[in-house]
C-alpha atoms as a PDB file:
ATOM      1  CA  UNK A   1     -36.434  -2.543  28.737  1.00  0.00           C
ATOM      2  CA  UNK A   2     -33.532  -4.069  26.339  1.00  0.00           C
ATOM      3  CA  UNK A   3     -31.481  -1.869  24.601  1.00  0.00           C
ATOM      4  CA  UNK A   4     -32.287  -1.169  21.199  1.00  0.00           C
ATOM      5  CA  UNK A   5     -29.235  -3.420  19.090  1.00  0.00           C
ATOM      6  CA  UNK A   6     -26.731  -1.201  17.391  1.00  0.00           C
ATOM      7  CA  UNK A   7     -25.110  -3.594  15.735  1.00  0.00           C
ATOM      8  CA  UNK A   8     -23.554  -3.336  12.489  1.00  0.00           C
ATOM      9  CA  UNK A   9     -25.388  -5.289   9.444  1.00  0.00           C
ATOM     10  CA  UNK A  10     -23.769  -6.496   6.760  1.00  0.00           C
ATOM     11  CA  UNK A  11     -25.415  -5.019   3.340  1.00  0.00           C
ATOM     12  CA  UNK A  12     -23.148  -6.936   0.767  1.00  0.00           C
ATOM     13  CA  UNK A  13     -20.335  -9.674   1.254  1.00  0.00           C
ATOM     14  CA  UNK A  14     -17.833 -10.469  -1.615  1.00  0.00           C
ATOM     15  CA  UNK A  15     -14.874 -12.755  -2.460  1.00  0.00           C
ATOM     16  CA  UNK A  16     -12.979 -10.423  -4.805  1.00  0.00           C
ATOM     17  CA  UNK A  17      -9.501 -10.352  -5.956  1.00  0.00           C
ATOM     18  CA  UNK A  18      -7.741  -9.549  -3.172  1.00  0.00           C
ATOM     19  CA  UNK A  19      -9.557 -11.200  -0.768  1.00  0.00           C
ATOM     20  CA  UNK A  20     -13.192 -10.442   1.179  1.00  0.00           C
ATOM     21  CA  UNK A  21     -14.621  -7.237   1.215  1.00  0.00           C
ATOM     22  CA  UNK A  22     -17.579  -6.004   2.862  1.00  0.00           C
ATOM     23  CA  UNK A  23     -19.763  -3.129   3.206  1.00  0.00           C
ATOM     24  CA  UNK A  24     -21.528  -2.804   6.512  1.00  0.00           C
ATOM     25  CA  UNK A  25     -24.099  -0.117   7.634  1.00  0.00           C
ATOM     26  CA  UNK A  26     -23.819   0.695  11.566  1.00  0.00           C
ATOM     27  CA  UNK A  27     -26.495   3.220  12.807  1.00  0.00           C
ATOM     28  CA  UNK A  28     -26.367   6.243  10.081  1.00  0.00           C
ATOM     29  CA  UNK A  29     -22.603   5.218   9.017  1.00  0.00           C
ATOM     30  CA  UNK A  30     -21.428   3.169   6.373  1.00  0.00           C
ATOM     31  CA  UNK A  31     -18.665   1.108   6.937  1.00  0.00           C
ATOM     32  CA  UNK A  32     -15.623  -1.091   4.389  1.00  0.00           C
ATOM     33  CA  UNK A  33     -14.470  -3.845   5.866  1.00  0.00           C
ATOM     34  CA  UNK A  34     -11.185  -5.406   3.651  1.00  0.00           C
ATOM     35  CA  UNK A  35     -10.328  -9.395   5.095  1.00  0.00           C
ATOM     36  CA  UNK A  36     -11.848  -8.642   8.685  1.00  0.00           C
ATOM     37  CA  UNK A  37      -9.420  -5.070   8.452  1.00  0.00           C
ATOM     38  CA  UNK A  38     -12.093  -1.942   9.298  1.00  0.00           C
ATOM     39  CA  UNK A  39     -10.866   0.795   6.224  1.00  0.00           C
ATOM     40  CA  UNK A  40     -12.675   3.649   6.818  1.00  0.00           C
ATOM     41  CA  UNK A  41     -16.679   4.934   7.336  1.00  0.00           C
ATOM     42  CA  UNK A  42     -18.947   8.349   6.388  1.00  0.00           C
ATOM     43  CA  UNK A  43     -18.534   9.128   9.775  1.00  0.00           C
ATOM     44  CA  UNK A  44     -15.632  12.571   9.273  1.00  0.00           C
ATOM     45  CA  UNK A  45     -13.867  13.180   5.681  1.00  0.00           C
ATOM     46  CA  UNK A  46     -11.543  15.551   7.270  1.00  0.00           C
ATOM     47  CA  UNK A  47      -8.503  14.091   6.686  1.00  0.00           C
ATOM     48  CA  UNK A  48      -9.784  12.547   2.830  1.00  0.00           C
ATOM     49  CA  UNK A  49     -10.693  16.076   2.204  1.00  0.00           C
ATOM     50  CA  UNK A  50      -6.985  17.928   3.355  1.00  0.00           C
ATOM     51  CA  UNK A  51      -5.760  14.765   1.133  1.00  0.00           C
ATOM     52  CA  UNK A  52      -6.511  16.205  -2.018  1.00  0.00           C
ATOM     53  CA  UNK A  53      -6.727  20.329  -0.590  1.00  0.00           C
ATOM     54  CA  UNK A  54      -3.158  19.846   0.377  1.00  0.00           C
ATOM     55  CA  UNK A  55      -2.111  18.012  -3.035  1.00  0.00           C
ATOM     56  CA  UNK A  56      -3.754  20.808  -4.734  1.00  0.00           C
ATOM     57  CA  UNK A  57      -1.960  23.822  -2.466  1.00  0.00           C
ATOM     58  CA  UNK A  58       1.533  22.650  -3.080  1.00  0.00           C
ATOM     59  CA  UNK A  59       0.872  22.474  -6.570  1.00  0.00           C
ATOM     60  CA  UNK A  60       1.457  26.667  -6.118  1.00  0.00           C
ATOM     61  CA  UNK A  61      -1.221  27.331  -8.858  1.00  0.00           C
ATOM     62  CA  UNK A  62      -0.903  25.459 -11.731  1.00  0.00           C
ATOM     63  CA  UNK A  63      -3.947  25.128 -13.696  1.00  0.00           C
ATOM     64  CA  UNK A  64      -6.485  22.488 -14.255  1.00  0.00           C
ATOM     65  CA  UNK A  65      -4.099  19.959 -12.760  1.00  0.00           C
ATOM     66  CA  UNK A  66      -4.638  16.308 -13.007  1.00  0.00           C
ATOM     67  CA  UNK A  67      -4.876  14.196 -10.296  1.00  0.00           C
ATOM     68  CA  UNK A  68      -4.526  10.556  -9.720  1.00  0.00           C
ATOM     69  CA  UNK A  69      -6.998   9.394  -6.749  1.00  0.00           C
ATOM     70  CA  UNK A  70      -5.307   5.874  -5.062  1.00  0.00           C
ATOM     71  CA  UNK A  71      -8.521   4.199  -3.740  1.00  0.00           C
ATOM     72  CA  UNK A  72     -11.838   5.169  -4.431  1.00  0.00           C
ATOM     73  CA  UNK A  73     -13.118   3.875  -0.485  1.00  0.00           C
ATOM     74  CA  UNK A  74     -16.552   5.631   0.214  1.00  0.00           C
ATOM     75  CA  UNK A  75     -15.637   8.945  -1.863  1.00  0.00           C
ATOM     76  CA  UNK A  76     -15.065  11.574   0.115  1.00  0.00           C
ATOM     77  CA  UNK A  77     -11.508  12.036  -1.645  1.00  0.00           C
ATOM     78  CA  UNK A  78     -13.167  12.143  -5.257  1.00  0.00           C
ATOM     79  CA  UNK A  79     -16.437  14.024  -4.386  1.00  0.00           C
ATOM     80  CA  UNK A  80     -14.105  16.842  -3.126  1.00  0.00           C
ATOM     81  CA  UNK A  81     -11.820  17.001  -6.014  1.00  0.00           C
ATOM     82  CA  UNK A  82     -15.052  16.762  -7.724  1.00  0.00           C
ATOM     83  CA  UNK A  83     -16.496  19.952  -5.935  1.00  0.00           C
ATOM     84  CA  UNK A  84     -13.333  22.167  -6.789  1.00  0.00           C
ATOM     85  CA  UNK A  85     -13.449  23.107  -9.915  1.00  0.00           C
ATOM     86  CA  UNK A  86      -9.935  24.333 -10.445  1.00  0.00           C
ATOM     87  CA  UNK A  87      -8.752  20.421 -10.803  1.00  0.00           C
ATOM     88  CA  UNK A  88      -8.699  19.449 -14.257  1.00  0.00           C
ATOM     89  CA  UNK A  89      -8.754  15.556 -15.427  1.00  0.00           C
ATOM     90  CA  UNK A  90     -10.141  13.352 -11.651  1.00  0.00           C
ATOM     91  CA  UNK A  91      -9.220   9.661 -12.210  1.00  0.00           C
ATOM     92  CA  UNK A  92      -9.579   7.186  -9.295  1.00  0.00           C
ATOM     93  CA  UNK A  93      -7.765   4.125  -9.356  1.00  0.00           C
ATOM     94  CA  UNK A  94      -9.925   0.877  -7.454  1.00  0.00           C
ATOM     95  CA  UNK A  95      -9.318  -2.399  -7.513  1.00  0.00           C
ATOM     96  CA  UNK A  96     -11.742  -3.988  -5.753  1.00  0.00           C
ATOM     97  CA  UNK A  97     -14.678  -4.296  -8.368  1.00  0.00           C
ATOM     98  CA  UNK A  98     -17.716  -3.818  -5.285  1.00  0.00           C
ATOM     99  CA  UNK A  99     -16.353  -0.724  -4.148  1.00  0.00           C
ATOM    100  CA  UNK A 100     -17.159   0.645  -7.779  1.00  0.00           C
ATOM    101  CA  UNK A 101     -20.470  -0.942  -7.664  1.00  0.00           C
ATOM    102  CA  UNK A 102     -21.441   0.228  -4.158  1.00  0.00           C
ATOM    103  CA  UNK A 103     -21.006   3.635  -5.777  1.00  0.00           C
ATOM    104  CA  UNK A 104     -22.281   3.611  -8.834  1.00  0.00           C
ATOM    105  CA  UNK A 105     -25.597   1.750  -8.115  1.00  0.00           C
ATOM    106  CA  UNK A 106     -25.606   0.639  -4.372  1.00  0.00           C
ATOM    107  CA  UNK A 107     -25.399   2.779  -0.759  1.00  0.00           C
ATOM    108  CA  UNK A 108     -22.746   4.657  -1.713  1.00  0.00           C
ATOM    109  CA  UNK A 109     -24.153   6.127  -4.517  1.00  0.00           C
ATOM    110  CA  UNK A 110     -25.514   8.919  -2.527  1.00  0.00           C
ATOM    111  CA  UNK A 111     -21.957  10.128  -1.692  1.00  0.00           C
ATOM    112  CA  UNK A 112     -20.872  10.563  -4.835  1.00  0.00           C
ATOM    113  CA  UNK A 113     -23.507  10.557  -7.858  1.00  0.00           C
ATOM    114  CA  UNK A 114     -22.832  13.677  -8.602  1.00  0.00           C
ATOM    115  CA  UNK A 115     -18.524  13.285  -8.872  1.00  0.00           C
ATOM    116  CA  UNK A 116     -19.458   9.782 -11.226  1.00  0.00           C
ATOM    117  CA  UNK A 117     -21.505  12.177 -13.756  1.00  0.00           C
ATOM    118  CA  UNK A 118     -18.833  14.884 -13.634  1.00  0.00           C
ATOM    119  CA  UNK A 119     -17.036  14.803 -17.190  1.00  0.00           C
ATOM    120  CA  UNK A 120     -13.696  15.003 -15.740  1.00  0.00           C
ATOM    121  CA  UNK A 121     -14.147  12.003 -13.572  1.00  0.00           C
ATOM    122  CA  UNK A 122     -12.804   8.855 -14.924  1.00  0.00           C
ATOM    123  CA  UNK A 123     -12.463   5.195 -12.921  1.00  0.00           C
ATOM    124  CA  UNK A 124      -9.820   2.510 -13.506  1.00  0.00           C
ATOM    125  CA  UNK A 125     -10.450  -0.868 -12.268  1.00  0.00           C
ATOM    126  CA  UNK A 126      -7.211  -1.645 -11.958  1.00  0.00           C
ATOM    127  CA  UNK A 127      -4.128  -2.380  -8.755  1.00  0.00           C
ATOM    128  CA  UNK A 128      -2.601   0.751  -7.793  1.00  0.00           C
ATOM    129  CA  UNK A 129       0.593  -0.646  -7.655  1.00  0.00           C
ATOM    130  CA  UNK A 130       0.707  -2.484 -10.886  1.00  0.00           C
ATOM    131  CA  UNK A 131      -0.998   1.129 -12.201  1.00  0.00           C
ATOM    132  CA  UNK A 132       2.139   3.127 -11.535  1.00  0.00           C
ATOM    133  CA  UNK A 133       4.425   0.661 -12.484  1.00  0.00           C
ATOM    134  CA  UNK A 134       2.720   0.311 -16.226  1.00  0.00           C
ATOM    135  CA  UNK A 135       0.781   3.206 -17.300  1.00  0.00           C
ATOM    136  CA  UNK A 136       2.021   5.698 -19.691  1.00  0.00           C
ATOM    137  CA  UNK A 137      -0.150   8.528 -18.296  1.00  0.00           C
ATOM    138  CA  UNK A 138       1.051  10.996 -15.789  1.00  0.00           C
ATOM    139  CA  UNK A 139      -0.649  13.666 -13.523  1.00  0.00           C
ATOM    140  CA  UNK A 140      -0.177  16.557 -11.429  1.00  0.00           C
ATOM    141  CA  UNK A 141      -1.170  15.069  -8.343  1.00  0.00           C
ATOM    142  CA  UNK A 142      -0.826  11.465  -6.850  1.00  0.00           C
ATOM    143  CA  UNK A 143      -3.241  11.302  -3.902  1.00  0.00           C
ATOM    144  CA  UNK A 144      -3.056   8.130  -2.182  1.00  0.00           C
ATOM    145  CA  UNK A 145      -5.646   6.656   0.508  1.00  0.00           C
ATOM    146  CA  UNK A 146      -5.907   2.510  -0.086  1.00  0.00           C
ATOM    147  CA  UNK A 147      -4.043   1.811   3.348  1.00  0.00           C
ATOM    148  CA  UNK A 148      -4.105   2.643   7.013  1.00  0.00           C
ATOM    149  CA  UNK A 149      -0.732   4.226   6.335  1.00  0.00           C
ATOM    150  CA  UNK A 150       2.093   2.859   5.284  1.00  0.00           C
ATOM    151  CA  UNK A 151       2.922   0.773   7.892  1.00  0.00           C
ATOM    152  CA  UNK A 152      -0.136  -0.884   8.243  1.00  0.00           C
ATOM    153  CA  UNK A 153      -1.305  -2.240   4.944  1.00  0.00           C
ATOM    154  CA  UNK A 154      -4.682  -3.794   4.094  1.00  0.00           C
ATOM    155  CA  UNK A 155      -2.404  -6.166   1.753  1.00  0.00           C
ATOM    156  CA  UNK A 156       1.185  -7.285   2.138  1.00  0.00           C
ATOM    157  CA  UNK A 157       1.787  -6.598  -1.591  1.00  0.00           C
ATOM    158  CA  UNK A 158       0.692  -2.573  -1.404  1.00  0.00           C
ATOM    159  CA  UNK A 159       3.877  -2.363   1.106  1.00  0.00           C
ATOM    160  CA  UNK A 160       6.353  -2.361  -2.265  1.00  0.00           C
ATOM    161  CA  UNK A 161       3.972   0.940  -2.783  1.00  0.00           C
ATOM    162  CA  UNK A 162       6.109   2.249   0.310  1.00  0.00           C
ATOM    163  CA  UNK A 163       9.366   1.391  -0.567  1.00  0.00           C
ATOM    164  CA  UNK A 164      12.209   3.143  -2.511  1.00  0.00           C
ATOM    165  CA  UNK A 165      11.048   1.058  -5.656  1.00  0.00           C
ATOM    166  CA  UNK A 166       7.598   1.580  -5.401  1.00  0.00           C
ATOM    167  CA  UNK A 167       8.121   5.582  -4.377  1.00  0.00           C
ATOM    168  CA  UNK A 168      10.350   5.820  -7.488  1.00  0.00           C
ATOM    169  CA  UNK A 169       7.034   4.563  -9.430  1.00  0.00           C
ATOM    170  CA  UNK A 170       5.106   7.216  -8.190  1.00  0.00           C
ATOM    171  CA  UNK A 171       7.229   9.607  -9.399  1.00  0.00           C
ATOM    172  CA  UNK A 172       7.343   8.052 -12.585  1.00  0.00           C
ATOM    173  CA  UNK A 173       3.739   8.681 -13.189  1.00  0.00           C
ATOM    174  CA  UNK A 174       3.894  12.766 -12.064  1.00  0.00           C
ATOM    175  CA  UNK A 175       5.014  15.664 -13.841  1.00  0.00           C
ATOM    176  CA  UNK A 176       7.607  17.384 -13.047  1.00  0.00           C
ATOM    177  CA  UNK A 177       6.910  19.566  -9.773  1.00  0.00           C
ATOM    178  CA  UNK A 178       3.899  17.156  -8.909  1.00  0.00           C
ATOM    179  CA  UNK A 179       3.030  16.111  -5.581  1.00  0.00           C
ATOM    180  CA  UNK A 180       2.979  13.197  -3.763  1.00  0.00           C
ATOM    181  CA  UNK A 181       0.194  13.126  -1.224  1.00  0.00           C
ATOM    182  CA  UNK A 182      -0.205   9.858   1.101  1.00  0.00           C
ATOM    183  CA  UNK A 183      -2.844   9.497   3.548  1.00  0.00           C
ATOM    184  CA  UNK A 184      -2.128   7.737   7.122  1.00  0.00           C
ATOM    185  CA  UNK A 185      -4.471   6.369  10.538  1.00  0.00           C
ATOM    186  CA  UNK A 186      -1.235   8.242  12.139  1.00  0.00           C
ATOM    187  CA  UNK A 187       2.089  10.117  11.368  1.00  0.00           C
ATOM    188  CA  UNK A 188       5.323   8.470  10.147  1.00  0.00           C
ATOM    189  CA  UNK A 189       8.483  10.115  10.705  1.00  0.00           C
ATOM    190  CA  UNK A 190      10.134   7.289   9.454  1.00  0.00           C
ATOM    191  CA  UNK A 191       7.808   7.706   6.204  1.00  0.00           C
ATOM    192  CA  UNK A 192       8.928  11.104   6.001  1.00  0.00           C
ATOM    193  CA  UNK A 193      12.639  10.099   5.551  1.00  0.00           C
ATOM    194  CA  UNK A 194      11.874   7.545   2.935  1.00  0.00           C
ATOM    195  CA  UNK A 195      10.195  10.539   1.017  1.00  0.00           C
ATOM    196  CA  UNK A 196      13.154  12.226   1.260  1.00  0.00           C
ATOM    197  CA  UNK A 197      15.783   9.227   0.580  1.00  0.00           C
ATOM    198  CA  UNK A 198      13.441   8.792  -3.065  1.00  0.00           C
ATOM    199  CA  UNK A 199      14.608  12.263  -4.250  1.00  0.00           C
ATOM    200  CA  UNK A 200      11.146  14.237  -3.168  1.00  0.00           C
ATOM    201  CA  UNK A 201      11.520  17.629  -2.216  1.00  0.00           C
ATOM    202  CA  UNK A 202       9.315  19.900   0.486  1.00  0.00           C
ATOM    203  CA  UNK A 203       8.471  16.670   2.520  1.00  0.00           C
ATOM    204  CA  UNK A 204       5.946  17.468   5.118  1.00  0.00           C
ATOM    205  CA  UNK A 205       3.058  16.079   7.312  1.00  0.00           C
ATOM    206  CA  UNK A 206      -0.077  17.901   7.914  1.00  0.00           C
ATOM    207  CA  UNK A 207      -2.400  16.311  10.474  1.00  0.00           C
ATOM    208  CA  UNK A 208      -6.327  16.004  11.298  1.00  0.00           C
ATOM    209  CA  UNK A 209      -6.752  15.554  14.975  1.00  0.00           C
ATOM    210  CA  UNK A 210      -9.486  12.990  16.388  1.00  0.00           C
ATOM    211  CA  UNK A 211     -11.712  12.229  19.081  1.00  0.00           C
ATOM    212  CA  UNK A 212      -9.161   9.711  20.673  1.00  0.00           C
ATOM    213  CA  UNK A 213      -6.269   8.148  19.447  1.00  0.00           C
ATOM    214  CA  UNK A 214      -3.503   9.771  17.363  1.00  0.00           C
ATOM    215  CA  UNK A 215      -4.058  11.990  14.946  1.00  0.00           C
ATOM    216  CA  UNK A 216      -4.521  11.191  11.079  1.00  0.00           C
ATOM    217  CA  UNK A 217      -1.850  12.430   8.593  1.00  0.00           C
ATOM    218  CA  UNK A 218      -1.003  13.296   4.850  1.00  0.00           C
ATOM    219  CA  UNK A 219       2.336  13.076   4.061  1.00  0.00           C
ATOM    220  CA  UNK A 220       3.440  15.314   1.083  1.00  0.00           C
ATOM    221  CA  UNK A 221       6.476  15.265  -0.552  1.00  0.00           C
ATOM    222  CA  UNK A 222       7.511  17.196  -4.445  1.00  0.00           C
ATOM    223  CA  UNK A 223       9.282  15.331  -7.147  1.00  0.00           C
ATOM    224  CA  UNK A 224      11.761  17.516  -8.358  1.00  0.00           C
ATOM    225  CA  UNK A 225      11.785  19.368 -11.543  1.00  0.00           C
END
């Protein structure tokens, strides 16, 4: 008897701004797929979830903070900062128009339906790195997940997001004593000094081990003031 074909299948296909994106659904998973680069699936959270837990912690207890979600993805990041209630204002940052729709009317809807109707939840079509650069807004939190790190960049022009310049943006937009948390497929050391070398304070890297492979990181560093 064949085996049964496991497969991914494609569910929706798009041209958008920054190239093709595509949302696949393999066995119970669901799967983004950015210009043939795999971004993430529902398979864990783990490491989306100590994203913003970790932002909030070394906020030492400031209430209703705000936080600034870099990449919306399949949700896990907002749905948790939607579950806590001791975050204030939740606004998400996505670029890629189908992302938003997958979520608000498509498959992954049923990840995060409930974050999209919380009041405090707000989304900003919008490039994260033109975002920080322009907005006059600022938060208590920057949590950042719309790479595989920063060395390894779905786009060539989120790697200014990495550098002195673009780190000095991301300060711009926090408050003073606000954190900077960065998500990664794997720890950067050399990350870490760049943190350090753009004036944050209390850099540190918490990781999320996996089934193979190295482990996934956050990188957190604390702008000064």
């Amino acid at each position: 008897m064949a085996a049964p074909d496991d497969s991914p299948v494609v569910l929706d296909r798009r041209e958008g701004p920054y190239g093709e994106v595509v949302l696949r659904r393999h066995g119970t998973l669901l799967q983004i797929i950015a210009n043939g680069c795999f971004l993430m699936d529902t398979s864990d959270g783990r490491s989306e979830r100590l994203l913003i837990d970790a932002a909030y912690d070394a906020l030492d207890g400031r209430p209703a903070p705000a936080v600034l979600i870099g990449g919306l993805g399949v949700g896990f990041s907002l749905a948790h900062a939607s579950d806590d209630p001791r975050w204030g204002r939740i606004t998400v940052v996505e670029r890629e128009p189908a992302v938003v729709d997958w979520h608000r009317a498509g498959p992954l809807s049923e990840l995060t339906r409930g974050a999209l109707a919380d009041p405090r939840t707000g989304i900003v079509r919008d490039d994260l790195v033109r975002y920080v650069n322009e907005t006059s807004d600022t938060f208590d939190a920057l949590c950042l997940d719309i790479d595989n790190g920063p060395g390894w960049t779905v786009t060539e022009d989120n790697e200014s997001l990495y550098s002195p310049a673009g780190l000095a943006a991301c300060a711009r937009v926090l408050r003073p004593g606000g954190v900077l948390a960065v998500w990664s497929a794997k720890p950067s050391p050399e990350f870490e000094g760049t943190l350090r070398n753009a004036g944050f304070r209390r850099v540190r890297t918490e990781e999320v081990p996996v089934a193979r492979g190295v482990p996934d990181a956050v990188h957190l560093g604390v702008r000064p003031g």
